[in-house]
C-alpha atoms as a PDB file:
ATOM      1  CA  UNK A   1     -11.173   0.903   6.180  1.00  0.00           C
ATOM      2  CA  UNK A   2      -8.919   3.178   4.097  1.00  0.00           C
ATOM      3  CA  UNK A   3      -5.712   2.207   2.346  1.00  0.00           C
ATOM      4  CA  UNK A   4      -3.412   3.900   5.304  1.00  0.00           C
ATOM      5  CA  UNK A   5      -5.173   1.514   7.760  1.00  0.00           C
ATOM      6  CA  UNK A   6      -5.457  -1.779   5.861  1.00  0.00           C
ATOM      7  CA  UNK A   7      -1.703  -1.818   4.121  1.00  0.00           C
ATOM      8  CA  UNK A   8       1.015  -3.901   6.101  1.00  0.00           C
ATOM      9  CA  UNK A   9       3.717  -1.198   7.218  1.00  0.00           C
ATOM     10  CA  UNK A  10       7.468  -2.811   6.472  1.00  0.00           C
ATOM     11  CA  UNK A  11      10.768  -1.347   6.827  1.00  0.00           C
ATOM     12  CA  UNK A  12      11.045  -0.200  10.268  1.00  0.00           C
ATOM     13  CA  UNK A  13      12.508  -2.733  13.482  1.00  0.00           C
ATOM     14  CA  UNK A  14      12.003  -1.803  17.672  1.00  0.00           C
ATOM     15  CA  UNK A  15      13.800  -1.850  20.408  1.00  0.00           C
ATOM     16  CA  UNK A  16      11.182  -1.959  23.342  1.00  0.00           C
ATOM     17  CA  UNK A  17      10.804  -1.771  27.287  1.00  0.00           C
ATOM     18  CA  UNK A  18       7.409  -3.151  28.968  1.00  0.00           C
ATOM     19  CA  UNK A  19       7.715  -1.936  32.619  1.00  0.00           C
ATOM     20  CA  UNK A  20       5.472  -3.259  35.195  1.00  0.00           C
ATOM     21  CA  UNK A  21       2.175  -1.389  36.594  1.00  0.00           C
ATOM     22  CA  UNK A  22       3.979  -0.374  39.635  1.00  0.00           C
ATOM     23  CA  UNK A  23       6.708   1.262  37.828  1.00  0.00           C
ATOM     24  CA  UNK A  24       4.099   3.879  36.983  1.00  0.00           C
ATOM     25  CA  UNK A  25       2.568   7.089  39.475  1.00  0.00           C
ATOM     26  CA  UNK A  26      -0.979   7.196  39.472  1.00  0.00           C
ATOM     27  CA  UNK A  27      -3.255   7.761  37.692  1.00  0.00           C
ATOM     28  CA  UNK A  28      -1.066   5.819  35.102  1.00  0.00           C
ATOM     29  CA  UNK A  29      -0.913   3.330  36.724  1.00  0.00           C
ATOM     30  CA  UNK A  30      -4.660   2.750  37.017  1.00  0.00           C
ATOM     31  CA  UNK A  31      -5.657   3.705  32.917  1.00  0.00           C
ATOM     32  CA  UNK A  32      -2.863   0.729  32.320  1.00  0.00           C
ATOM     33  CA  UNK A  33      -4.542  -1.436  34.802  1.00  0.00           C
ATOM     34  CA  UNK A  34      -7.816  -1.345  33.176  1.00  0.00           C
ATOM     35  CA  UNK A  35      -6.183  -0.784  29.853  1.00  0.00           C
ATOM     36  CA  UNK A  36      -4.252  -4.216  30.127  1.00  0.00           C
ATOM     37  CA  UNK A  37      -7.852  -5.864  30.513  1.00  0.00           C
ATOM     38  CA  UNK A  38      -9.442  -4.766  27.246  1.00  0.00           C
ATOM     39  CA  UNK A  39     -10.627  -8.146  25.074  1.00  0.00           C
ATOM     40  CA  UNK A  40      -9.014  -6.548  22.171  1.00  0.00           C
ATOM     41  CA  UNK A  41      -5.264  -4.477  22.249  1.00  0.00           C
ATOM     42  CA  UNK A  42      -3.622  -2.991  19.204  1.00  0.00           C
ATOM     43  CA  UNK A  43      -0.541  -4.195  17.556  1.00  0.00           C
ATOM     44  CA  UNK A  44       2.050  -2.971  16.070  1.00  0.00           C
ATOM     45  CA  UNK A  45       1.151  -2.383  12.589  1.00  0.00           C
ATOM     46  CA  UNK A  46      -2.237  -0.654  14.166  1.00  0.00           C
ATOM     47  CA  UNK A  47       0.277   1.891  15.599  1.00  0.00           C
ATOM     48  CA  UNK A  48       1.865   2.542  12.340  1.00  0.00           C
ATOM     49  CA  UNK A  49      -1.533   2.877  10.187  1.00  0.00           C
ATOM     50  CA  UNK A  50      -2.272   4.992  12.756  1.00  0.00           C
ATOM     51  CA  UNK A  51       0.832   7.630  11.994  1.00  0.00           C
ATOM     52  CA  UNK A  52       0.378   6.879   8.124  1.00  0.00           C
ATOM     53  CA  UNK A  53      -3.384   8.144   8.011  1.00  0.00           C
ATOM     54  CA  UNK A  54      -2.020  11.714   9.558  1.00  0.00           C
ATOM     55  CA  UNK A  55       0.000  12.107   6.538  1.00  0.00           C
ATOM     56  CA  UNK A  56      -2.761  12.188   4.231  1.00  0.00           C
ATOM     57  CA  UNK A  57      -4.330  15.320   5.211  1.00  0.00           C
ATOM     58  CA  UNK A  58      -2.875  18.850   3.428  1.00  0.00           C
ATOM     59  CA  UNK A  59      -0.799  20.117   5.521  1.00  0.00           C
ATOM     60  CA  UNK A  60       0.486  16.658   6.796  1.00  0.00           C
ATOM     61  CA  UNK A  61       0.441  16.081  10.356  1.00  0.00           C
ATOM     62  CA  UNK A  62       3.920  15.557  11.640  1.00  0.00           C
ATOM     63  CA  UNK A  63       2.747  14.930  15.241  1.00  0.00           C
ATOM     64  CA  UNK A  64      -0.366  13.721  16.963  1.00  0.00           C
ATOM     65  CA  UNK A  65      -1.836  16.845  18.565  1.00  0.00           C
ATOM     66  CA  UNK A  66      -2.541  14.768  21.661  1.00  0.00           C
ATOM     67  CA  UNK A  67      -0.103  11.985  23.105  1.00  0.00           C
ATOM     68  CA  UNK A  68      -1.706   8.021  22.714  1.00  0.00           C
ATOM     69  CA  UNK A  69      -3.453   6.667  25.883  1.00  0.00           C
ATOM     70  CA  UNK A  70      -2.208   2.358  23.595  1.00  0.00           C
ATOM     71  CA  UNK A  71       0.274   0.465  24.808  1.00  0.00           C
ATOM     72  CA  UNK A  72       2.028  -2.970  24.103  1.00  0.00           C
ATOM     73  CA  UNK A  73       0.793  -5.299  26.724  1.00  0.00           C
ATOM     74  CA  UNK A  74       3.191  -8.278  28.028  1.00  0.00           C
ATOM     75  CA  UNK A  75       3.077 -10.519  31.100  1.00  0.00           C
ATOM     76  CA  UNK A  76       5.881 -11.216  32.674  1.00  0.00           C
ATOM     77  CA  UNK A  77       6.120 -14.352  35.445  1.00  0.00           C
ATOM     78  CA  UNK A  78       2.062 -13.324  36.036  1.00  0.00           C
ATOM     79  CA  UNK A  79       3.110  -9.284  36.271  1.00  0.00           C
ATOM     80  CA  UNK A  80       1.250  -6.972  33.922  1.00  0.00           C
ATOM     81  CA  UNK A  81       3.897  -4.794  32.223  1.00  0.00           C
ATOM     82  CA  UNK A  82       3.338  -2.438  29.404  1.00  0.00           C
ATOM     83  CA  UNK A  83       5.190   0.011  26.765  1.00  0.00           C
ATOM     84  CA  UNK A  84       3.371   2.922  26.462  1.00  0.00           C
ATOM     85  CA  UNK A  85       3.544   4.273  22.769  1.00  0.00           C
ATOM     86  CA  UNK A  86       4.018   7.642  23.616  1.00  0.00           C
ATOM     87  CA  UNK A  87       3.691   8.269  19.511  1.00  0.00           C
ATOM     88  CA  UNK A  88       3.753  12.325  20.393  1.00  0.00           C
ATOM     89  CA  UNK A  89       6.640  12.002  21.912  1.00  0.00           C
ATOM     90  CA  UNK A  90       8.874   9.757  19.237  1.00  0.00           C
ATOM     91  CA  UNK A  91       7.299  11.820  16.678  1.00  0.00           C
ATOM     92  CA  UNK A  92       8.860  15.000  17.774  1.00  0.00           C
ATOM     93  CA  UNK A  93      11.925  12.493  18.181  1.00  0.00           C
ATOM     94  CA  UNK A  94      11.881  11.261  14.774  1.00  0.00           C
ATOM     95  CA  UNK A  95      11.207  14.952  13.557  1.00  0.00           C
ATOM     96  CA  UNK A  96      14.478  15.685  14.738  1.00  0.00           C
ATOM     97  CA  UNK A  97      16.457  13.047  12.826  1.00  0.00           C
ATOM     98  CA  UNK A  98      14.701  13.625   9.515  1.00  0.00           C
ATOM     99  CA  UNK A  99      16.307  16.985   9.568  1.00  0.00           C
ATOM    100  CA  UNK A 100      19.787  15.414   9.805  1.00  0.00           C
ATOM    101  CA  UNK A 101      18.935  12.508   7.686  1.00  0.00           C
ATOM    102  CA  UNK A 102      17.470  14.560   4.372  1.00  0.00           C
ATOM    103  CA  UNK A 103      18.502  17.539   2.561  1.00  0.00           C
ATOM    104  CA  UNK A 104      16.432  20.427   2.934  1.00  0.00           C
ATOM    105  CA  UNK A 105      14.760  20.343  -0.458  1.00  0.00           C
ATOM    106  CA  UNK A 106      13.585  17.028  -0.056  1.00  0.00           C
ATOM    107  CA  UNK A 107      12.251  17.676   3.359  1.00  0.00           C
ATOM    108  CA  UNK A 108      10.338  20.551   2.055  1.00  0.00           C
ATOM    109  CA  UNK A 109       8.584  18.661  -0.043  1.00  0.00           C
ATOM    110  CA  UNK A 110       7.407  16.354   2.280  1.00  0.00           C
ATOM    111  CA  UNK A 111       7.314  18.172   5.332  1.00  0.00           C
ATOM    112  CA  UNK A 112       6.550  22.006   4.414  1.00  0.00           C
ATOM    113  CA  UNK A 113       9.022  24.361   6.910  1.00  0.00           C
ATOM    114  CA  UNK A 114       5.991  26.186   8.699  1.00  0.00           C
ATOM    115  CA  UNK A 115       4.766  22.887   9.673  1.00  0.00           C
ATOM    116  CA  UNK A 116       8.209  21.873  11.296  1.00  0.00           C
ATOM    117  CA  UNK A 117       8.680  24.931  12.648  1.00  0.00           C
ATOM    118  CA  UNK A 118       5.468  24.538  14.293  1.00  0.00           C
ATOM    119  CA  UNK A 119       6.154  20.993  15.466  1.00  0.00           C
ATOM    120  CA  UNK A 120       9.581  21.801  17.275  1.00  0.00           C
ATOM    121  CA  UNK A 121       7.923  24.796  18.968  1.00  0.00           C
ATOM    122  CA  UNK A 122       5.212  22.273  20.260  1.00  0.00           C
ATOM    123  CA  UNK A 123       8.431  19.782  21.788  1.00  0.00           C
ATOM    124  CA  UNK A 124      10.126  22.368  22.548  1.00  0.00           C
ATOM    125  CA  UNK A 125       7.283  23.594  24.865  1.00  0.00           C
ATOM    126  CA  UNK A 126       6.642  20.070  25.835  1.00  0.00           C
ATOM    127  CA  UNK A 127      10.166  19.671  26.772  1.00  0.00           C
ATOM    128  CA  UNK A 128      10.266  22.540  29.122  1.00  0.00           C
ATOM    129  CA  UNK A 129       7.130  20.915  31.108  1.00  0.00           C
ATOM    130  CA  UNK A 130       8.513  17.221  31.095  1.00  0.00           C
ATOM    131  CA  UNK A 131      12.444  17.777  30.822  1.00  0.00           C
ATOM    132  CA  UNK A 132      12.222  13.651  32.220  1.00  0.00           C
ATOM    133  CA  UNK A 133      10.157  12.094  29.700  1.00  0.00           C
ATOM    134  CA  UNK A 134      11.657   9.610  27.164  1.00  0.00           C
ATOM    135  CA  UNK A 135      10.490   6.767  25.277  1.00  0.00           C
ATOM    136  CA  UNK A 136       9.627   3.230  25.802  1.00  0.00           C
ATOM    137  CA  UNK A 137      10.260   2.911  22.222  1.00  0.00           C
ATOM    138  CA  UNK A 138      12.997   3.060  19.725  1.00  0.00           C
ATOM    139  CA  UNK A 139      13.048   2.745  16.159  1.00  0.00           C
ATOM    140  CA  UNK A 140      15.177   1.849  13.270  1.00  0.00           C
ATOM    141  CA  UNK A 141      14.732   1.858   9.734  1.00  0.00           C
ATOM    142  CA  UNK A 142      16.112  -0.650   7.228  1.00  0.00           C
ATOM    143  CA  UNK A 143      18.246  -2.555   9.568  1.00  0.00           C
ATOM    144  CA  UNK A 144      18.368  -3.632  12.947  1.00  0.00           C
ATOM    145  CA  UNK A 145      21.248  -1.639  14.474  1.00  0.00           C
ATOM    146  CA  UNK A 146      24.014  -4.081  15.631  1.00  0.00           C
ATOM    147  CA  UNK A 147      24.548  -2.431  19.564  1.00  0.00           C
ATOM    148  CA  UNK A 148      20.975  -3.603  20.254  1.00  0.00           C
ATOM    149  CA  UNK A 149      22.273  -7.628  19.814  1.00  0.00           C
ATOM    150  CA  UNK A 150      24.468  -7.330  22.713  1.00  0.00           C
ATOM    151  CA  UNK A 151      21.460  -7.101  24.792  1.00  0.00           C
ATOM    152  CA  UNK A 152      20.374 -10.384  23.646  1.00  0.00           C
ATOM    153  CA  UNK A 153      21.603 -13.992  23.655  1.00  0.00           C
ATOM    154  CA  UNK A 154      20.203 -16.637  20.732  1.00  0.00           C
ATOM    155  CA  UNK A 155      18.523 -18.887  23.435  1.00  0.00           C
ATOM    156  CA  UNK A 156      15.768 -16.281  23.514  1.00  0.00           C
ATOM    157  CA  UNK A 157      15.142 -15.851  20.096  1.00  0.00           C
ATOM    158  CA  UNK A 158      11.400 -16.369  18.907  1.00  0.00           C
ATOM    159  CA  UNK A 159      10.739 -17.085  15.143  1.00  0.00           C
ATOM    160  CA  UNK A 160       7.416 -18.022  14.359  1.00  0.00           C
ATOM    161  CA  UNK A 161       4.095 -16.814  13.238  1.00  0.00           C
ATOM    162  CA  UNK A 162       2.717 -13.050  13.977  1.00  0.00           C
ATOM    163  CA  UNK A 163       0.070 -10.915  13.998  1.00  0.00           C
ATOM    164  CA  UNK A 164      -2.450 -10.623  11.272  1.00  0.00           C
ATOM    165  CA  UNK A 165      -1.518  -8.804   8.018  1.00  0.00           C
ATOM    166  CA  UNK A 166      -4.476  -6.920   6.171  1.00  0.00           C
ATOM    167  CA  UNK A 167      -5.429  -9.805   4.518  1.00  0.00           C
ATOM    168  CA  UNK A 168      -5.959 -11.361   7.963  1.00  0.00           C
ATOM    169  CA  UNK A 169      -2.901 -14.018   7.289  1.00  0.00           C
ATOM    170  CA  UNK A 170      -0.539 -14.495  10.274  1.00  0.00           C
ATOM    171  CA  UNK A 171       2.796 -13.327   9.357  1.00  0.00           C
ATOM    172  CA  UNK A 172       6.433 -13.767  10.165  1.00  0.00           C
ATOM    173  CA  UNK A 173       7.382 -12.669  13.487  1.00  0.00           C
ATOM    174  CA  UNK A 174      10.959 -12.585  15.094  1.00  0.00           C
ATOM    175  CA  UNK A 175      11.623 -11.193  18.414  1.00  0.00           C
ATOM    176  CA  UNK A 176      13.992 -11.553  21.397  1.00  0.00           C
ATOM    177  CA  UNK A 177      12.896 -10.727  24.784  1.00  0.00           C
ATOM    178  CA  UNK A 178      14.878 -10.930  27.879  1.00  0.00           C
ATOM    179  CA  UNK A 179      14.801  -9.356  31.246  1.00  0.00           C
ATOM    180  CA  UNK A 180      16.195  -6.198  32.280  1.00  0.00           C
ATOM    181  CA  UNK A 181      18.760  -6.964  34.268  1.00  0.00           C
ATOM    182  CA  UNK A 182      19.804  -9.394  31.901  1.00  0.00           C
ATOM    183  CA  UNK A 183      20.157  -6.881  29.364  1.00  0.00           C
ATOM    184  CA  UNK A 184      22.005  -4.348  31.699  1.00  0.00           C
ATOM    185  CA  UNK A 185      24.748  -6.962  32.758  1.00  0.00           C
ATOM    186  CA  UNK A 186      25.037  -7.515  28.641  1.00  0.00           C
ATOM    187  CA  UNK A 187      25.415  -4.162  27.921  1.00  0.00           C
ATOM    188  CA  UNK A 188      28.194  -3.638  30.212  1.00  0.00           C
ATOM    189  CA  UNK A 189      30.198  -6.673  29.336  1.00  0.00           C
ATOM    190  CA  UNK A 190      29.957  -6.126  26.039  1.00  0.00           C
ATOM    191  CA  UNK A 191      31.297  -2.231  26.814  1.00  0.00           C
ATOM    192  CA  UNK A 192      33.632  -3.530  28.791  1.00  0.00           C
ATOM    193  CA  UNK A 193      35.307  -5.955  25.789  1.00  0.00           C
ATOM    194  CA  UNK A 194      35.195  -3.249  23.164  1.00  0.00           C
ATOM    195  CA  UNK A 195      36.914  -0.887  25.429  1.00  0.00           C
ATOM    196  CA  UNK A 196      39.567  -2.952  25.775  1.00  0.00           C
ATOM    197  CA  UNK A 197      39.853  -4.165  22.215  1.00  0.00           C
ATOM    198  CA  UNK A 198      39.056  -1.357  19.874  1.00  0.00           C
ATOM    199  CA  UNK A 199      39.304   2.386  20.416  1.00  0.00           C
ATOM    200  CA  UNK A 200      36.503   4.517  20.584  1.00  0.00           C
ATOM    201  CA  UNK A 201      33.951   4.731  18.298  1.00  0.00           C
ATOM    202  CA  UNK A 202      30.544   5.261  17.128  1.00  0.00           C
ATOM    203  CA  UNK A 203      30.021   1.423  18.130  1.00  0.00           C
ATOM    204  CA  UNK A 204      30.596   2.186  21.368  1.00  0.00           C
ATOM    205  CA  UNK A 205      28.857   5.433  21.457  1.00  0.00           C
ATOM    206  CA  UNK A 206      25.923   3.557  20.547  1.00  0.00           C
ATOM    207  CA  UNK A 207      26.061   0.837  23.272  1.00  0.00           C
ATOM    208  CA  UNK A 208      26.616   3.543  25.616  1.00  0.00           C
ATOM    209  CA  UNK A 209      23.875   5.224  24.635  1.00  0.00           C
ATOM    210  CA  UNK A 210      21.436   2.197  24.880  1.00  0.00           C
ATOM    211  CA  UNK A 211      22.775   1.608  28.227  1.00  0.00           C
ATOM    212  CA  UNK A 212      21.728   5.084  29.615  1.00  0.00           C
ATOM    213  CA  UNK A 213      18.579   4.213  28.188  1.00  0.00           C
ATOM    214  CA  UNK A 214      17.746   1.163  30.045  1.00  0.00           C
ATOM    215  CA  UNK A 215      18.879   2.731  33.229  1.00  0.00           C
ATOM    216  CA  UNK A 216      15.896   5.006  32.725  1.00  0.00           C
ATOM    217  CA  UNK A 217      13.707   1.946  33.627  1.00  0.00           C
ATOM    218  CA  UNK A 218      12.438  -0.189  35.839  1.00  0.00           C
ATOM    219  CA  UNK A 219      14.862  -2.827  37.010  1.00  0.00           C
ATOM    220  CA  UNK A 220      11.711  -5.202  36.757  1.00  0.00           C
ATOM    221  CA  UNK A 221      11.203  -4.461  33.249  1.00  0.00           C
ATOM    222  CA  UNK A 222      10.866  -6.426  30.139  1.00  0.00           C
ATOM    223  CA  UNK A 223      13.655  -5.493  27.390  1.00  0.00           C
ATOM    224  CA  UNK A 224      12.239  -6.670  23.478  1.00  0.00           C
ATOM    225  CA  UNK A 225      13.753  -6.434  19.946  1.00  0.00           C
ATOM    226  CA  UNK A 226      11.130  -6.640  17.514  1.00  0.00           C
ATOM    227  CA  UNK A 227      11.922  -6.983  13.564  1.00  0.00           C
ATOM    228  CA  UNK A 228       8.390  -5.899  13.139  1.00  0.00           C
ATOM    229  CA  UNK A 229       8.242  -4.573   9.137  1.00  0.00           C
ATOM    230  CA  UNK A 230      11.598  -6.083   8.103  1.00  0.00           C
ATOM    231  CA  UNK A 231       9.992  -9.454   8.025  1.00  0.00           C
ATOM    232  CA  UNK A 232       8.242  -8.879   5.024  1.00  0.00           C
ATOM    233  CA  UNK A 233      11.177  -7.545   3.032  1.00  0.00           C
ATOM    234  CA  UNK A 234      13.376 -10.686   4.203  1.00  0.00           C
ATOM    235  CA  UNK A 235      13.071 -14.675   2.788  1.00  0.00           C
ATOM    236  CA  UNK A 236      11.542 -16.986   5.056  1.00  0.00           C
ATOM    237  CA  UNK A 237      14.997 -19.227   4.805  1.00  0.00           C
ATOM    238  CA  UNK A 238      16.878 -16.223   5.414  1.00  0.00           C
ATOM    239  CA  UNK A 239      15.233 -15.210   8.229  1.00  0.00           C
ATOM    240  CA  UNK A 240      14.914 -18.490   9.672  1.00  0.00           C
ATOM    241  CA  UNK A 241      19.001 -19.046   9.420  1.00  0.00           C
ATOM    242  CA  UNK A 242      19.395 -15.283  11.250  1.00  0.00           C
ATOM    243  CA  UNK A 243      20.748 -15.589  14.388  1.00  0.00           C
ATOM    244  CA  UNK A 244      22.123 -11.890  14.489  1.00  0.00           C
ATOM    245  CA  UNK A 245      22.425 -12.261  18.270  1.00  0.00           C
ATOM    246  CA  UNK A 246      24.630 -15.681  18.355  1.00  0.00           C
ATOM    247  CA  UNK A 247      26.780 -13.626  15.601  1.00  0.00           C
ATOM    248  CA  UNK A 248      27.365 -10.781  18.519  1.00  0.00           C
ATOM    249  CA  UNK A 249      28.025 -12.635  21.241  1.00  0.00           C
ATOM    250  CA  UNK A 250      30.287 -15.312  19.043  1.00  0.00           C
ATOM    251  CA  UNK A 251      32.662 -12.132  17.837  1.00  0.00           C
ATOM    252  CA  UNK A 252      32.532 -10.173  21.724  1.00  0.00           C
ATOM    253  CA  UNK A 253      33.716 -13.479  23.235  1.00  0.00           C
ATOM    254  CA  UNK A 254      36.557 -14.027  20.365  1.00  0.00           C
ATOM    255  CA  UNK A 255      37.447 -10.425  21.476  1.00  0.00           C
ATOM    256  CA  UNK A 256      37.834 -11.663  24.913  1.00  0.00           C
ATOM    257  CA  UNK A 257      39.517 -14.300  23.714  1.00  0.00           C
ATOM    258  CA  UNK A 258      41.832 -12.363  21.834  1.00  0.00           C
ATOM    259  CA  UNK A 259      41.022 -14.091  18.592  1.00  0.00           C
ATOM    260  CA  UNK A 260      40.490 -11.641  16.239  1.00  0.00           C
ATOM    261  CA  UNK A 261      40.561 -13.841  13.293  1.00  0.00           C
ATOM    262  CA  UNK A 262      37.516 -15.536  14.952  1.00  0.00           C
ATOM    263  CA  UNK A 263      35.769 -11.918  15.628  1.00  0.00           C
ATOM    264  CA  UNK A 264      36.155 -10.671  12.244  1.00  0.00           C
ATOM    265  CA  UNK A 265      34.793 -13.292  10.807  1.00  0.00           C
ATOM    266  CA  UNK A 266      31.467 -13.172  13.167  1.00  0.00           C
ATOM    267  CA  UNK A 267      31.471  -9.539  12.414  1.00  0.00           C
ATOM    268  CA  UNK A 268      31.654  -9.844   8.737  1.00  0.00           C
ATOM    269  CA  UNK A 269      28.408 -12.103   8.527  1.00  0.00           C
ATOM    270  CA  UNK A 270      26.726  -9.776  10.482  1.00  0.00           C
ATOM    271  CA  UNK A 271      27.569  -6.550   8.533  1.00  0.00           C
ATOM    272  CA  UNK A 272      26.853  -8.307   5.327  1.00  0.00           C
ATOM    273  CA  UNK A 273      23.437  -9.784   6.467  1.00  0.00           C
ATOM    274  CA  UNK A 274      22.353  -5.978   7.008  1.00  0.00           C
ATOM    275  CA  UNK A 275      24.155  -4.499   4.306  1.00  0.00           C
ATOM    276  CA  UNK A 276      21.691  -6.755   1.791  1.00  0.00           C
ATOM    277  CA  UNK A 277      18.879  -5.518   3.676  1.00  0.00           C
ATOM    278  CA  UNK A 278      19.793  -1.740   3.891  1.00  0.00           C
ATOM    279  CA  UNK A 279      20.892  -1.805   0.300  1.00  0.00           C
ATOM    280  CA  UNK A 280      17.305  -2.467  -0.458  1.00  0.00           C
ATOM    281  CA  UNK A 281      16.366   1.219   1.231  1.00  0.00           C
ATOM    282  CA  UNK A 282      17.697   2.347  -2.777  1.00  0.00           C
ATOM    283  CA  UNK A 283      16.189  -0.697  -4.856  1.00  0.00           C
ATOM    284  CA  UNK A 284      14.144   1.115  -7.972  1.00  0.00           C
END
């Protein structure tokens, strides 16, 4: 096994959907079926090694040249429902961001321009063939972004024990799932306070756009936030004592309340519990 397989991948959290078998057309629907009953899935970090190892090569590989057949697998009240990766896809996605994200210089260095060009040729191909597709998966790096709370309540919280590190160790793991529908109703409450507290903003940009999102799915689905990397880059007692979700819905019900006093506050612990952990995207 080669470094870019074994190494335990941190930095980045998710923001996933598992929809149910009959949310997909065959033959999907079938290669997930049989899929789902494979002794042995991947995991998370598998993905990542995965995307590390095409890296390596001179020129890099941006983008898989062929989409992943993996998938997370969940079941939900004895339904099989699963998040396609769809790597191909949020690599062209993530492609796109870089280029806003990074001066050119640095880019070029990483990611020569003939490859990129090549890449957005490739999605932009793609694009015209599947002008419906999007992702089950979302990504953030350094911080979990604050809109994706609102979809979540602290009774649902999991903190515990993970999956296997490259030293075979169990790691940290925390995670909220929660229904769709659940996280639909959230999302519009919580767009629903904000309008009526504070003008508009990129907050509220951003909840919209997670809302459109979900609508894309099934109403059956399964809705996840996964801190996946950050774990390793956070204390045990610090992550144990996070409750980033209770902090959200504490300072959208003071809004409600009209107590901003009370919503500051909730909002301050919350900006400064990320702010430690994105300050650490510069640490020497």
């Amino acid at each position: 096994m080669g470094v870019a397989s074994s190494v335990t991948v941190p930095y980045a959290a998710y923001l996933r959907v598992y929809e149910p078998l009959g949310a997909f057309p065959e033959p999907e629907r079938s290669h997930w079926a049989r899929y789902a009953r494979r002794p042995v899935l991947p995991g998370a970090q598998d993905e990542l090694r995965r995307s590390l190892a095409d890296l390596l090569p001179t020129p890099p590989v941006p983008v898989p040249v062929h989409e992943s057949g993996d998938a997370f697998v969940a079941v939900v009240d004895g339904v099989v429902c699963v998040c396609p990766w769809r790597t191909r896809l949020r690599g062209w996605l993530a492609l796109e961001e870089l280029t806003e994200r990074f001066p050119a210089p640095v880019l070029d260095a990483v990611l020569p321009p003939v490859v990129r060009r090549q890449a957005q040729a490739d999605h932009e191909r793609w694009a015209e063939r599947n002008p419906d597709a999007r992702p089950w998966i979302r990504t953030a790096t350094w911080q979990v972004p604050l809109r994706w709370f609102v979809l979540f309540c602290d009774e649902e919280r999991e903190h515990g024990k993970g999956e296997p590190g490259a030293d075979g160790a169990e790691g940290p793991l925390l995670r909220y799932r929660t229904p769709m529908v659940q996280a639909r109703r959230r999302v519009a409450r919580g767009l629903r306070t904000l309008r009526d507290a504070i003008e508009e903003g990129p907050l509220i940009d951003g909840l919209v756009d997670v809302g459109r999102w979900l609508e894309e799915f099934h109403p059956r689905s399964l809705v996840e936030l996964d801190y996946g990397g950050l774990v390793h880059m956070v204390p045990e007692a610090q992550l144990a004592e996070d409750h980033s979700a209770a902090d959200t819905a504490e300072g959208l019900a003071a809004l409600r309340a009209g107590d901003g006093v009370r919503a500051g506050e909730a909002y301050e612990r919350l900006t400064e519990r990320w702010r430690t952990v994105r300050d650490r995207q510069f640490a020497n």
